[in-house]
PDB file of N, CA and C in Angstrom:
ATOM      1  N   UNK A   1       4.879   1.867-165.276  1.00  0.00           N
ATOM      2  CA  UNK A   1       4.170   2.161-166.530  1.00  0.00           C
ATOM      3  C   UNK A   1       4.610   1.178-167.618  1.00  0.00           C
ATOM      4  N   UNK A   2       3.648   0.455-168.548  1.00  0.00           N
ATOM      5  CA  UNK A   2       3.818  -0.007-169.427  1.00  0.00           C
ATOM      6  C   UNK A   2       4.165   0.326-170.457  1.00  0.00           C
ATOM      7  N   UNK A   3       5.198   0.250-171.536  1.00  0.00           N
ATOM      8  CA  UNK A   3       5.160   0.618-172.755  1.00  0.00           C
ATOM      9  C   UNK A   3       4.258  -0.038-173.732  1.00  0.00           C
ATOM     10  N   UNK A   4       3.639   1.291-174.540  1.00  0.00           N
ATOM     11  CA  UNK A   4       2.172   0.880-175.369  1.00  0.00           C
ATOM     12  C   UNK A   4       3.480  -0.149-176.169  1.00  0.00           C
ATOM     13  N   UNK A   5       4.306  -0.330-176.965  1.00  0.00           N
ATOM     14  CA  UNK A   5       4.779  -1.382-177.472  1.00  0.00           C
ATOM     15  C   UNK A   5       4.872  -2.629-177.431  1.00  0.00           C
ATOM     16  N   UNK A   6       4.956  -2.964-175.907  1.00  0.00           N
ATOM     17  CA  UNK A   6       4.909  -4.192-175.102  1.00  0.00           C
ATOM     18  C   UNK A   6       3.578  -4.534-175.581  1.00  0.00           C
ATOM     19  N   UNK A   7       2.172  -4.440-175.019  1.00  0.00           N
ATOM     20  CA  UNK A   7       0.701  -4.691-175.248  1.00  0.00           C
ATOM     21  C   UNK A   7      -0.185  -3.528-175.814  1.00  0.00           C
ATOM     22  N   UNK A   8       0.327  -4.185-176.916  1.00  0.00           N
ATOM     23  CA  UNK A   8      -0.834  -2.610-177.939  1.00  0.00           C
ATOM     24  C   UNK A   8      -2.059  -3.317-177.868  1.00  0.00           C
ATOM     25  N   UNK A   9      -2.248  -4.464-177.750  1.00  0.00           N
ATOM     26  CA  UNK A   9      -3.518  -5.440-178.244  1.00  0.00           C
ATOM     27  C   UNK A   9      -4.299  -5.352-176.976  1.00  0.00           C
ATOM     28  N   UNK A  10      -3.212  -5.524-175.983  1.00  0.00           N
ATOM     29  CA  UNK A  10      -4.115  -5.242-174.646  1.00  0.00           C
ATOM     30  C   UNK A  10      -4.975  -4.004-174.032  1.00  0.00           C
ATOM     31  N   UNK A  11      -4.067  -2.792-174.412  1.00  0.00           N
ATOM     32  CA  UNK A  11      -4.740  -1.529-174.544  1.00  0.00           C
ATOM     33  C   UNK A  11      -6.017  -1.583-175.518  1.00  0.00           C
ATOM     34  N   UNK A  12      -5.384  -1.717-176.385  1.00  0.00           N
ATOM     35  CA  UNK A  12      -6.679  -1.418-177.169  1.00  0.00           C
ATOM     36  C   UNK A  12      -8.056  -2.023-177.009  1.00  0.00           C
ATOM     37  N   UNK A  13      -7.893  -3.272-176.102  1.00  0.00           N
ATOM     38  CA  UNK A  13      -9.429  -4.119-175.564  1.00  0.00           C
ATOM     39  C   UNK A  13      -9.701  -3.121-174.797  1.00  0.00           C
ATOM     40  N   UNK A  14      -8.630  -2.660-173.662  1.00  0.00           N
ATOM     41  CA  UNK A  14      -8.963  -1.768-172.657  1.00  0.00           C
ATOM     42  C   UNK A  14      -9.876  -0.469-173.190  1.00  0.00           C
ATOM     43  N   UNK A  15      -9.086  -0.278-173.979  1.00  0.00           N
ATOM     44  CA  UNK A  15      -9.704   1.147-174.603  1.00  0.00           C
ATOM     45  C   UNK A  15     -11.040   1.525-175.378  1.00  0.00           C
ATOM     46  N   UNK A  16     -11.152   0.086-175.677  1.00  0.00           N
ATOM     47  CA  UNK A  16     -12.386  -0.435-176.781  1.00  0.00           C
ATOM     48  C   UNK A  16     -12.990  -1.531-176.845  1.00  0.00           C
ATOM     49  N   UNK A  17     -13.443  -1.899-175.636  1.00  0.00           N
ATOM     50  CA  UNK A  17     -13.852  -3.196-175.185  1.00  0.00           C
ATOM     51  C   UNK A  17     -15.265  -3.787-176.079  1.00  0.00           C
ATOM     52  N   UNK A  18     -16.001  -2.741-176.452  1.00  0.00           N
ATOM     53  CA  UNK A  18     -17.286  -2.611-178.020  1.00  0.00           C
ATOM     54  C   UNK A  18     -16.559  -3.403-178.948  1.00  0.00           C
ATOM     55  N   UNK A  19     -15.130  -3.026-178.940  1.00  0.00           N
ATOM     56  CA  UNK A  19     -14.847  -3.748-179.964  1.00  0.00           C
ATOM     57  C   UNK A  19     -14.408  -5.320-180.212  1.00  0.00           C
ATOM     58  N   UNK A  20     -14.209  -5.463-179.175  1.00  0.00           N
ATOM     59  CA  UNK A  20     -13.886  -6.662-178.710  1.00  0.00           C
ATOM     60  C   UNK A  20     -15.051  -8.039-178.367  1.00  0.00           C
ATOM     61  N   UNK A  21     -16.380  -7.045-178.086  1.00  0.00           N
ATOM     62  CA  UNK A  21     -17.238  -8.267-178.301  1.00  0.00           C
ATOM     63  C   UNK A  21     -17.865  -8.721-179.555  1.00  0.00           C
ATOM     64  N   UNK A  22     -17.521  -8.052-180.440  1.00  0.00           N
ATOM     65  CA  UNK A  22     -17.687  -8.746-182.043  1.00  0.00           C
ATOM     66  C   UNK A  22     -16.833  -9.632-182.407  1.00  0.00           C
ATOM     67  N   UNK A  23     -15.621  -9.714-182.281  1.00  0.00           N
ATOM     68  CA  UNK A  23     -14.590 -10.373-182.188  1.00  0.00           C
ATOM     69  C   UNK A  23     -14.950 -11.608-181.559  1.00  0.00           C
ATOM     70  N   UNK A  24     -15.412 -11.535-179.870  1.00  0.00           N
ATOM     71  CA  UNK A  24     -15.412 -12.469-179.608  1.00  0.00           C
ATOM     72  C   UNK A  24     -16.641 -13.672-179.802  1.00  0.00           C
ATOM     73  N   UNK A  25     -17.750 -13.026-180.712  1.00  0.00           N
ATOM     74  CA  UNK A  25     -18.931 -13.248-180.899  1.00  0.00           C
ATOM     75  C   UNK A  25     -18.614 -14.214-182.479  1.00  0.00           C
ATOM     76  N   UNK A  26     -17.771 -13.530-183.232  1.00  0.00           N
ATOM     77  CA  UNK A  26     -17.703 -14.055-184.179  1.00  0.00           C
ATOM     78  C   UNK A  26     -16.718 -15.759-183.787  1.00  0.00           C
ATOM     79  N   UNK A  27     -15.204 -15.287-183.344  1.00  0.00           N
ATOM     80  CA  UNK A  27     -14.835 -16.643-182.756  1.00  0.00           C
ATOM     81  C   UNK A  27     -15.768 -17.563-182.087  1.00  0.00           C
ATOM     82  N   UNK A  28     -16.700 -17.771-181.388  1.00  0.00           N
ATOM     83  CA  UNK A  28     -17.663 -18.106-180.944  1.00  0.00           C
ATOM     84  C   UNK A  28     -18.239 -19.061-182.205  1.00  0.00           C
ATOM     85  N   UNK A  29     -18.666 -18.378-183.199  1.00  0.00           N
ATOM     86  CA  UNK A  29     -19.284 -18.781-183.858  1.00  0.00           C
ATOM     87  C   UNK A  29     -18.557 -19.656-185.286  1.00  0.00           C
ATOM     88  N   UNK A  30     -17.351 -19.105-185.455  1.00  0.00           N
ATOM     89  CA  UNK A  30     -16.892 -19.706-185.905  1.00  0.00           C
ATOM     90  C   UNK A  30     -16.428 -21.440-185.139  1.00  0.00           C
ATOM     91  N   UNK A  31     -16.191 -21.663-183.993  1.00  0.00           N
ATOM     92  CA  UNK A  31     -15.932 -22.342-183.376  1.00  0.00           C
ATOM     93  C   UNK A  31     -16.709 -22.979-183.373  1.00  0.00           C
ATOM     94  N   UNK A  32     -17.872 -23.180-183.384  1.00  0.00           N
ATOM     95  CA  UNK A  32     -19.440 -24.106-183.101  1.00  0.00           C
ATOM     96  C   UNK A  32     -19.769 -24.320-184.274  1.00  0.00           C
ATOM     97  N   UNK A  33     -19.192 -24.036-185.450  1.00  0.00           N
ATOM     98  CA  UNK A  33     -19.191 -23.924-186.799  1.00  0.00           C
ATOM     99  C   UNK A  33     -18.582 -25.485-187.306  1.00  0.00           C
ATOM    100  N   UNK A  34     -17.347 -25.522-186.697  1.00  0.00           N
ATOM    101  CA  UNK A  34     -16.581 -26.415-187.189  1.00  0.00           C
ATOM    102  C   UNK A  34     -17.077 -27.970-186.876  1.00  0.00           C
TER     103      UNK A  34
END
């Protein structure tokens, strides 16, 4: 078992992966931006 301390960031994609494609939509765009 992992401690949530170790990868809170990782859980939380796990947990909320919705949330994670805005995130990655925006990096995206910021990136093609530059």
């Amino acid at each position: 078992m992992l401690k949530p301390s170790q990868s809170p960031n990782i859980a939380k994609f796990k947990l909320d992966p919705m949330m994670a494609l805005p995130l990655l939509l925006t990096l995206g765009v910021v990136f093609s931006s530059l």
